[in-house]
Protein backbone atom coordinates (compact mmCIF):
# COMPACT_ATOMS: atom_id res chain seq x y z
CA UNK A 1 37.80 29.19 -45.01
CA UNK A 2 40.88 29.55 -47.38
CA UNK A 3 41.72 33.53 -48.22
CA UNK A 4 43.03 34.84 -51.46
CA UNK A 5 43.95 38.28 -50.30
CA UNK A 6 41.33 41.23 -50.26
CA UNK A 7 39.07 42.21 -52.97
CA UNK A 8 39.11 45.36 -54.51
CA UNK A 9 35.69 47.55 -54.78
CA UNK A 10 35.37 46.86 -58.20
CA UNK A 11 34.89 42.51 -57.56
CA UNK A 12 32.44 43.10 -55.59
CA UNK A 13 29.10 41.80 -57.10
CA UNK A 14 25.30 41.65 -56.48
CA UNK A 15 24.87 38.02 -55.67
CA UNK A 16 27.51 35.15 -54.43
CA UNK A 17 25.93 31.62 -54.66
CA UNK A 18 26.91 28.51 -53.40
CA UNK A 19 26.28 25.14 -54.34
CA UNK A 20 26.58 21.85 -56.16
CA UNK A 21 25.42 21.66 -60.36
CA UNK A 22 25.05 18.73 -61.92
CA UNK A 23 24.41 18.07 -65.73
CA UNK A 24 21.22 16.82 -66.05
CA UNK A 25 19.95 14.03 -68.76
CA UNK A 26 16.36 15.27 -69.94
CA UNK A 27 14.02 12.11 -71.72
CA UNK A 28 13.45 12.77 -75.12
CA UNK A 29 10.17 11.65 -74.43
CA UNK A 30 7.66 10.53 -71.87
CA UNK A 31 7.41 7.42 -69.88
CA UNK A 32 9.23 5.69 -67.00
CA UNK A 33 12.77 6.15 -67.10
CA UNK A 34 13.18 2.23 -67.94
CA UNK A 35 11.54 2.58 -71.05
CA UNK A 36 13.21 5.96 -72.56
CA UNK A 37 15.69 5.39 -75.32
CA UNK A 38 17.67 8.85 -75.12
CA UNK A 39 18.30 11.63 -73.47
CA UNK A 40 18.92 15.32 -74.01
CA UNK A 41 22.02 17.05 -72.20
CA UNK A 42 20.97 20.10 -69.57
CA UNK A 43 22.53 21.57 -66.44
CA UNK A 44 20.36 21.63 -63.60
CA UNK A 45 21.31 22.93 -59.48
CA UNK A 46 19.22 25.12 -57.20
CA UNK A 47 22.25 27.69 -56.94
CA UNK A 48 23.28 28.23 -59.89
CA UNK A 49 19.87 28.43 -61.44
CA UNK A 50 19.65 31.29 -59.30
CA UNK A 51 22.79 32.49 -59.95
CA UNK A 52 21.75 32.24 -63.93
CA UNK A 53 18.41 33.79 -64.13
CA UNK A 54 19.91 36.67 -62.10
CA UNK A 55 22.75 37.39 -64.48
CA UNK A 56 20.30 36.73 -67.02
CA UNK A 57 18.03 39.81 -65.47
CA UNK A 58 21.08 42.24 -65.63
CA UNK A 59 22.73 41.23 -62.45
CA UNK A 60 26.43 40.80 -61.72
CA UNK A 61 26.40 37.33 -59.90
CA UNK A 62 29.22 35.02 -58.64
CA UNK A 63 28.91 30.95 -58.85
CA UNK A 64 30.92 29.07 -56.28
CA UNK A 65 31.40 25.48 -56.03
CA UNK A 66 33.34 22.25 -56.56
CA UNK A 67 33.12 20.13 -60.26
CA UNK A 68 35.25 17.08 -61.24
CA UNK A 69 38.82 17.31 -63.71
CA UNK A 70 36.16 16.01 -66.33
CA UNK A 71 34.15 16.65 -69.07
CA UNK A 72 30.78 17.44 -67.22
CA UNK A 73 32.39 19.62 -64.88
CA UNK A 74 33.71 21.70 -68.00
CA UNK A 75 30.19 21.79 -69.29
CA UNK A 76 28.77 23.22 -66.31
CA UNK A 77 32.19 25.54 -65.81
CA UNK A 78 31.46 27.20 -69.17
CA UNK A 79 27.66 26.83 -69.60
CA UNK A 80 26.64 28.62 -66.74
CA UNK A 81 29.94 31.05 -67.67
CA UNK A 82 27.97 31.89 -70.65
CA UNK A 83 24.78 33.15 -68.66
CA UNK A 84 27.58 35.54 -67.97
CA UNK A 85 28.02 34.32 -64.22
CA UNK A 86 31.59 34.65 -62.79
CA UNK A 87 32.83 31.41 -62.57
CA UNK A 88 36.33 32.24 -61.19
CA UNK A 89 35.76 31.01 -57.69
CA UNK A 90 34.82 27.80 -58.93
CA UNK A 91 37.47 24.84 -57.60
CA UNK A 92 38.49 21.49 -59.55
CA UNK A 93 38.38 17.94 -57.64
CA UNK A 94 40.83 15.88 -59.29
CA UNK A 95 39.93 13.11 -57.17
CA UNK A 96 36.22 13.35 -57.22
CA UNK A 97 33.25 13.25 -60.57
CA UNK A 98 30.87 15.87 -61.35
CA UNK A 99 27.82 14.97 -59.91
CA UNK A 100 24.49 13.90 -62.49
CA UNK A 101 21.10 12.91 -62.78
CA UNK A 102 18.54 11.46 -64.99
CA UNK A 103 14.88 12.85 -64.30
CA UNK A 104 11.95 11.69 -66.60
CA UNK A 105 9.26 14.89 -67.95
CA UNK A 106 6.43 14.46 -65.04
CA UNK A 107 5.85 17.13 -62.23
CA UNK A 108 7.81 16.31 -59.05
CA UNK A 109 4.71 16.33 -57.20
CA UNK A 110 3.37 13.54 -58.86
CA UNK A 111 4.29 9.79 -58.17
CA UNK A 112 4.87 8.79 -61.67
CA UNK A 113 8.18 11.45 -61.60
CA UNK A 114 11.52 9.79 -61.50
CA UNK A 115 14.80 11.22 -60.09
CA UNK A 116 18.21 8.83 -60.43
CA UNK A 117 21.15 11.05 -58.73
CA UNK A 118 24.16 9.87 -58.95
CA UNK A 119 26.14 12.32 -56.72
CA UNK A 120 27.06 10.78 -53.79
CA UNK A 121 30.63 11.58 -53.26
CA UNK A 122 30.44 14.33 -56.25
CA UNK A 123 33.46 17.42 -56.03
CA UNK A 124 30.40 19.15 -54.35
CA UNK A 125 30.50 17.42 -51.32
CA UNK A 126 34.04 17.90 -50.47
CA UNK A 127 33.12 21.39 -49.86
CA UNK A 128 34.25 22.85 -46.56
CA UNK A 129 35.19 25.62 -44.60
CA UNK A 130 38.81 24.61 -45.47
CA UNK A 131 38.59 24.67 -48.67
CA UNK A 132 36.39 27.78 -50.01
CA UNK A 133 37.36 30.92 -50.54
CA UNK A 134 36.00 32.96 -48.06
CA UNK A 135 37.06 36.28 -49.75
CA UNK A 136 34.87 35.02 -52.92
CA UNK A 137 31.75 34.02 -50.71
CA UNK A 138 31.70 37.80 -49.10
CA UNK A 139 32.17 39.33 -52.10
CA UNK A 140 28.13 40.19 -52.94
CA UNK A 141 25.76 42.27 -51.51
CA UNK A 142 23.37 39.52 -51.07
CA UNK A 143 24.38 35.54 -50.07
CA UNK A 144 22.10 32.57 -51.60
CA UNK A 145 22.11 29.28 -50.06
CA UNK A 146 20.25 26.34 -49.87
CA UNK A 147 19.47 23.71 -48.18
CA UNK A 148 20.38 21.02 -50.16
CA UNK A 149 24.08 22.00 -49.84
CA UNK A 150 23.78 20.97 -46.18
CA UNK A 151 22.35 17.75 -47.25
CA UNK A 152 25.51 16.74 -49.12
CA UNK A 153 27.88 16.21 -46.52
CA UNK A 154 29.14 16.99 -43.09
CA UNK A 155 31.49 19.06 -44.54
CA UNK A 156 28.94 21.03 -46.12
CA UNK A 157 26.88 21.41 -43.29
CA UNK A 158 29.73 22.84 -41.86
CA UNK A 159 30.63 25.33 -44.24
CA UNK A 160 26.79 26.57 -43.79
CA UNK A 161 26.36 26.63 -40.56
CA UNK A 162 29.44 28.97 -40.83
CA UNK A 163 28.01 31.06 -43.65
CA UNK A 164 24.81 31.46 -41.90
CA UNK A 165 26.24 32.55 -38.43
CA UNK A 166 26.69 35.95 -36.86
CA UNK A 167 30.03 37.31 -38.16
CA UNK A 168 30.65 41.05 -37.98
CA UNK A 169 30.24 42.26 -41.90
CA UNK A 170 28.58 39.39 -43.15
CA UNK A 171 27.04 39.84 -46.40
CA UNK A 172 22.96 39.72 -46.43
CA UNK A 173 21.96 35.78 -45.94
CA UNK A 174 19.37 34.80 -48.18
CA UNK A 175 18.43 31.31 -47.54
CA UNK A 176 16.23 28.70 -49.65
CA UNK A 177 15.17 25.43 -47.67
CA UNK A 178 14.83 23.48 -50.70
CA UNK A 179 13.48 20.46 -48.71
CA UNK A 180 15.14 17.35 -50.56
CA UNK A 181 14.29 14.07 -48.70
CA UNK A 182 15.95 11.65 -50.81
CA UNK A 183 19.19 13.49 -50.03
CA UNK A 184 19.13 13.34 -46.04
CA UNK A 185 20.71 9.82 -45.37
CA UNK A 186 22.00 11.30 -41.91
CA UNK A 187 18.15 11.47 -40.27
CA UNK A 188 19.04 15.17 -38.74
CA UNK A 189 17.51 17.50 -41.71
CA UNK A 190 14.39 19.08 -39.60
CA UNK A 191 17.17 20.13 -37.05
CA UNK A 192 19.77 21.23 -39.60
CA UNK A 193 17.48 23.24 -41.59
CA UNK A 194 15.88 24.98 -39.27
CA UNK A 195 19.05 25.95 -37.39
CA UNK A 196 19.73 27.46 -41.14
CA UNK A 197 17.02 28.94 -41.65
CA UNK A 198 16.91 30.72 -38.31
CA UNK A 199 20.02 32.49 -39.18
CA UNK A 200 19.39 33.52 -42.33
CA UNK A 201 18.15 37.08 -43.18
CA UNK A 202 15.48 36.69 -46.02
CA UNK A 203 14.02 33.02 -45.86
CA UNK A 204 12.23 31.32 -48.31
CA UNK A 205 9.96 28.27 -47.55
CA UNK A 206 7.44 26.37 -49.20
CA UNK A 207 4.00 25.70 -47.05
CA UNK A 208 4.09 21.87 -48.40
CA UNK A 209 7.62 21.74 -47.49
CA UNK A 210 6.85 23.14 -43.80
CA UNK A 211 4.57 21.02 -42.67
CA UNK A 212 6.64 17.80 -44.34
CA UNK A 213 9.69 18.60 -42.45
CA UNK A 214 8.02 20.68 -39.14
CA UNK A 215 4.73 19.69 -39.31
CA UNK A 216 4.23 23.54 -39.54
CA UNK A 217 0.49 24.74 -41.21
CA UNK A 218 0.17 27.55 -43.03
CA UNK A 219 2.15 30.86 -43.29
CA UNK A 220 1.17 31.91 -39.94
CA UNK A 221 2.76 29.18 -38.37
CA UNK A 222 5.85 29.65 -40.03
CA UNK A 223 6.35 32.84 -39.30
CA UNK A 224 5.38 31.87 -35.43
CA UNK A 225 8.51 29.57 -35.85
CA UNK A 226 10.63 31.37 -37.37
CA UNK A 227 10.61 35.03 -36.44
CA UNK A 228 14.33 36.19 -36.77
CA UNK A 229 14.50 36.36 -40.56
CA UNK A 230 13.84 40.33 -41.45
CA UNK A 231 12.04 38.80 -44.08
CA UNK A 232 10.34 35.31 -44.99
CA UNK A 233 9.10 34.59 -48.08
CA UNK A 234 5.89 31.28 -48.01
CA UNK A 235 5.17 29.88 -51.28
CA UNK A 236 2.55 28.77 -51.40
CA UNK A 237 2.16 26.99 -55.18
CA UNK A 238 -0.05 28.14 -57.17
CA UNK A 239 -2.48 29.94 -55.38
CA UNK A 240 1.02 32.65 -54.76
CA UNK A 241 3.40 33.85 -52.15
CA UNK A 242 2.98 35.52 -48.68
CA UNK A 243 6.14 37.93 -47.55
CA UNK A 244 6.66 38.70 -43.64
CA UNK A 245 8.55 42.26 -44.35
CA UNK A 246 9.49 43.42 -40.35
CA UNK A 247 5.74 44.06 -39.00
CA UNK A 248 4.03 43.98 -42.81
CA UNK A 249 2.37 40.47 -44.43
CA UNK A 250 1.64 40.79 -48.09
CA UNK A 251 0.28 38.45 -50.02
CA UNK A 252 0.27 38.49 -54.15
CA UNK A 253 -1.82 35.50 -56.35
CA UNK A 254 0.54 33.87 -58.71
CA UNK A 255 -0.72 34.78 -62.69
CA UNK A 256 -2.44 31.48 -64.61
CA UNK A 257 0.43 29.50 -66.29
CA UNK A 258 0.16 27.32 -68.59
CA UNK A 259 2.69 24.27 -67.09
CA UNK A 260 5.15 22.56 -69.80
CA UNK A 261 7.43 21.21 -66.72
CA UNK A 262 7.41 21.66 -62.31
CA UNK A 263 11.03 22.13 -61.99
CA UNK A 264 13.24 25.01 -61.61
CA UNK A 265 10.15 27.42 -60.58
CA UNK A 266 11.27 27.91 -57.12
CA UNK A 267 15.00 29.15 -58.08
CA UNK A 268 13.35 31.49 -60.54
CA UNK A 269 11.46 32.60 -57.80
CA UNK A 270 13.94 33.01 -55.91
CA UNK A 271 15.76 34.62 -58.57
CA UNK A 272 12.91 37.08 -59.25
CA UNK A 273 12.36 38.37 -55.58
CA UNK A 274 16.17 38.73 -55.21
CA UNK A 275 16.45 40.84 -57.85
CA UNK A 276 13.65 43.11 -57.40
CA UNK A 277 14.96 43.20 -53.90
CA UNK A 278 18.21 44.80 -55.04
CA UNK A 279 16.16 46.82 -57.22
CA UNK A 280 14.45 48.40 -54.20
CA UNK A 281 11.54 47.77 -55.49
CA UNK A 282 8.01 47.65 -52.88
CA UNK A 283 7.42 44.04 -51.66
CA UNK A 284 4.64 43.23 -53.72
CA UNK A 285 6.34 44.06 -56.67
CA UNK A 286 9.55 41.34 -55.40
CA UNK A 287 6.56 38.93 -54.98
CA UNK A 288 5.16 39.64 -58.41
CA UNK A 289 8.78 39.51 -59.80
CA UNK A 290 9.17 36.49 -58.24
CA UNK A 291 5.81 34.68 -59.80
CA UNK A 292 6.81 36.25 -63.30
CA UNK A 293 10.45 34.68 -63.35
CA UNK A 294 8.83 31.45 -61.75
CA UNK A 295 6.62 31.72 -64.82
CA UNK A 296 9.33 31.86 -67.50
CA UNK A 297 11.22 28.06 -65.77
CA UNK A 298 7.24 26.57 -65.54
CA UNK A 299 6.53 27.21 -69.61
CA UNK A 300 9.94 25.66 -70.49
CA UNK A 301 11.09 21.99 -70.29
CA UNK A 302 14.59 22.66 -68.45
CA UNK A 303 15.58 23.97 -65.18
CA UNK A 304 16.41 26.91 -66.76
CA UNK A 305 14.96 29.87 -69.34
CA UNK A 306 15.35 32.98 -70.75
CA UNK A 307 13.51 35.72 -68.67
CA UNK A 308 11.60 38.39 -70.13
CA UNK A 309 13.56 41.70 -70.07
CA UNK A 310 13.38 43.62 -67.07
CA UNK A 311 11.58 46.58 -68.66
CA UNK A 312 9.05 44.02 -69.68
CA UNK A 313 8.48 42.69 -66.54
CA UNK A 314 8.49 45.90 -64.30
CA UNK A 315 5.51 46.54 -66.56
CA UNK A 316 4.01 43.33 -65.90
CA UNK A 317 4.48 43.62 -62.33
CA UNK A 318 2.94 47.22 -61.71
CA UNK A 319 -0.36 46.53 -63.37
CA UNK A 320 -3.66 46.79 -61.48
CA UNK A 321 -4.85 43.92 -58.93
CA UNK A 322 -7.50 43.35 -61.53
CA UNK A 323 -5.70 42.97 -64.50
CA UNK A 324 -2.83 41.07 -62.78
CA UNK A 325 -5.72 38.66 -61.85
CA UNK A 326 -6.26 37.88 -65.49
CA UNK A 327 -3.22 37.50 -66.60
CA UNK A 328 -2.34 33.93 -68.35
CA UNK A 329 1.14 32.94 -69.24
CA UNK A 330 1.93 29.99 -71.44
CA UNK A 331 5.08 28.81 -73.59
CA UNK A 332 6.75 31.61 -75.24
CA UNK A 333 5.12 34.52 -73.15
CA UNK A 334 8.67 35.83 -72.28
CA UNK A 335 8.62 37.39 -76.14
CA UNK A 336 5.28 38.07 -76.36
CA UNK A 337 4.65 40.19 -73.29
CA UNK A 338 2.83 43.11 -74.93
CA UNK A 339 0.21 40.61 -76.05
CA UNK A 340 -0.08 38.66 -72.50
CA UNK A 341 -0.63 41.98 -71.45
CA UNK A 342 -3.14 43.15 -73.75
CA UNK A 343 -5.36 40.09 -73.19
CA UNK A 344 -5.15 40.52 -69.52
CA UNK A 345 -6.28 44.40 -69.81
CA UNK A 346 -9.12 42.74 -72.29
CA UNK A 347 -12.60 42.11 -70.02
């Protein structure tokens, strides 16, 4: 990786992410994405999500990455600038487009949902160990990746492998699987992700996602395949989250949401337990933390929103088993949390 000199004590930040963002084209209204006559302009990318809703929560947070000399790649430069991410490690392709895709409103579960990338050969993928700064990627306390970034290229398989490695000093590894199919053209993805995963130091995995790409069942299994991680995080949807913590399992219910769009929630929850890791704060708290900021991307129609403020949500997080059990989130909850909270205390 390419060096700029050391960093000073004061660059360092909470959390470095890496990845490709695209702009996204939300439909201005529902149906197939044949029939929809507009679009609305959004940013959308598993990294910097994260790296968003963590500044958003207070956090000082670093965006790395590679966006085309062009017009989207400015957008996403100073959009997810404005989140108050750093965005001074990011590099311009002159020779290659900002990657972006047209989705239609539907849950990605669902087989009416429509993706259209059109990324292949994006800045993004030219990412490499040449060519990032390695000074910038050390420079937090905590190191998101994804999976999808190996999915891009070779050279950004490359650059993972790397990141996720044993190196003396290395910053802590957390490491999303972010299963995407449709972007493994090279037929190696079960190997390459779990040779990620197994180096990373907090993993997070969906069950569905296990047992599509390692025909693993259930959190149990998972854990039986993947023991090195200090810490591995199973989301399970919406029944909630199980956390291996060292010898501990926890597992926390996600609250009743009221769904305006599947996408973004696993960045948020990424976002969430990340945060209220570097918080210190007890594991089921990180897992509640992690179901409250999910909740704030599900009751939007972007990738990304607004979370409550952290005051708010340490609130929300330390109530009672009960009264966490009855507690209903729908659109706008993030400025009404005294009153999601007073109808979950009401019996």
């Amino acid at each position: 990786m390419t060096t700029t000199g050391p960093r000073d004590a004061s660059d360092v930040v909470d959390v470095v992410t890496l990845g490709e963002s695209m702009v996204t084209f939300l439909p201005s209204r529902p149906g197939r994405l044949a029939d929809v006559p507009s679009f609305d302009r959004a940013i959308g990318g598993a990294e910097s999500n994260v790296a968003c809703a963590l500044a958003a929560a207070g956090h000082s947070v670093r965006w790395i990455s590679r966006v085309g000399a062009d017009g989207f790649g400015d957008h996403l430069v100073e959009t997810i600038g404005a989140y108050g991410v750093d965005v001074s490690a990011v590099r311009r392709d002159p020779a290659r487009p900002t990657g972006v895709y047209f989705r239609t409103a539907g849950d990605r579960a669902t087989e009416a949902h429509e993706v259209a990338y059109y990324r292949a050969g994006s800045a993004a993928s030219a990412m490499s160990v040449q060519n990032v700064d390695a000074e910038a990627v050390r420079s937090g306390r905590v190191l998101h990746l994804t999976g999808i970034t190996a999915a891009l290229s070779e050279g950004c398989a490359g650059l993972l492998r790397e990141l996720t490695g044993p190196h003396p000093g290395r910053p802590l590894v957390s490491f999303d699987v972010n299963h995407r199919p449709g972007l493994w053209k090279r037929n190696d993805g079960a190997r390459v992700l779990r040779e990620l995963a197994r180096g990373a130091d907090i993993l997070f995995v969906g069950e569905d996602e296990a047992h599509q790409v390692w025909a693993l069942d259930g959190a149990d299994a998972i854990r039986a395949a993947f023991p090195g991680p200090e810490v591995l995080v199973v989301k399970q949807g919406a029944r909630g989250a199980t956390v291996f913590d060292k010898g501990d399992v926890t597992f926390v219910p996600a609250p009743h949401v009221d769904v305006v769009a599947a996408v973004g929630a696993g960045d948020a929850f990424a976002a969430g337990f990340l945060s209220a890791t570097l918080r210190g704060r007890p594991v089921r708290e990180r897992l509640r933390h992690g179901h409250l900021m999910a909740a704030a991307a599900l009751t939007v129609p972007g990738d990304l929103a607004a979370p409550a403020a952290p005051h708010h949500t340490d609130r929300l997080a330390a109530l009672d088993d009960e009264t966490w059990g009855r507690l209903r989130l729908g659109p706008g909850w993030t400025d009404t949390v005294d009153r999601a909270e007073r109808e979950a205390r009401t019996p």
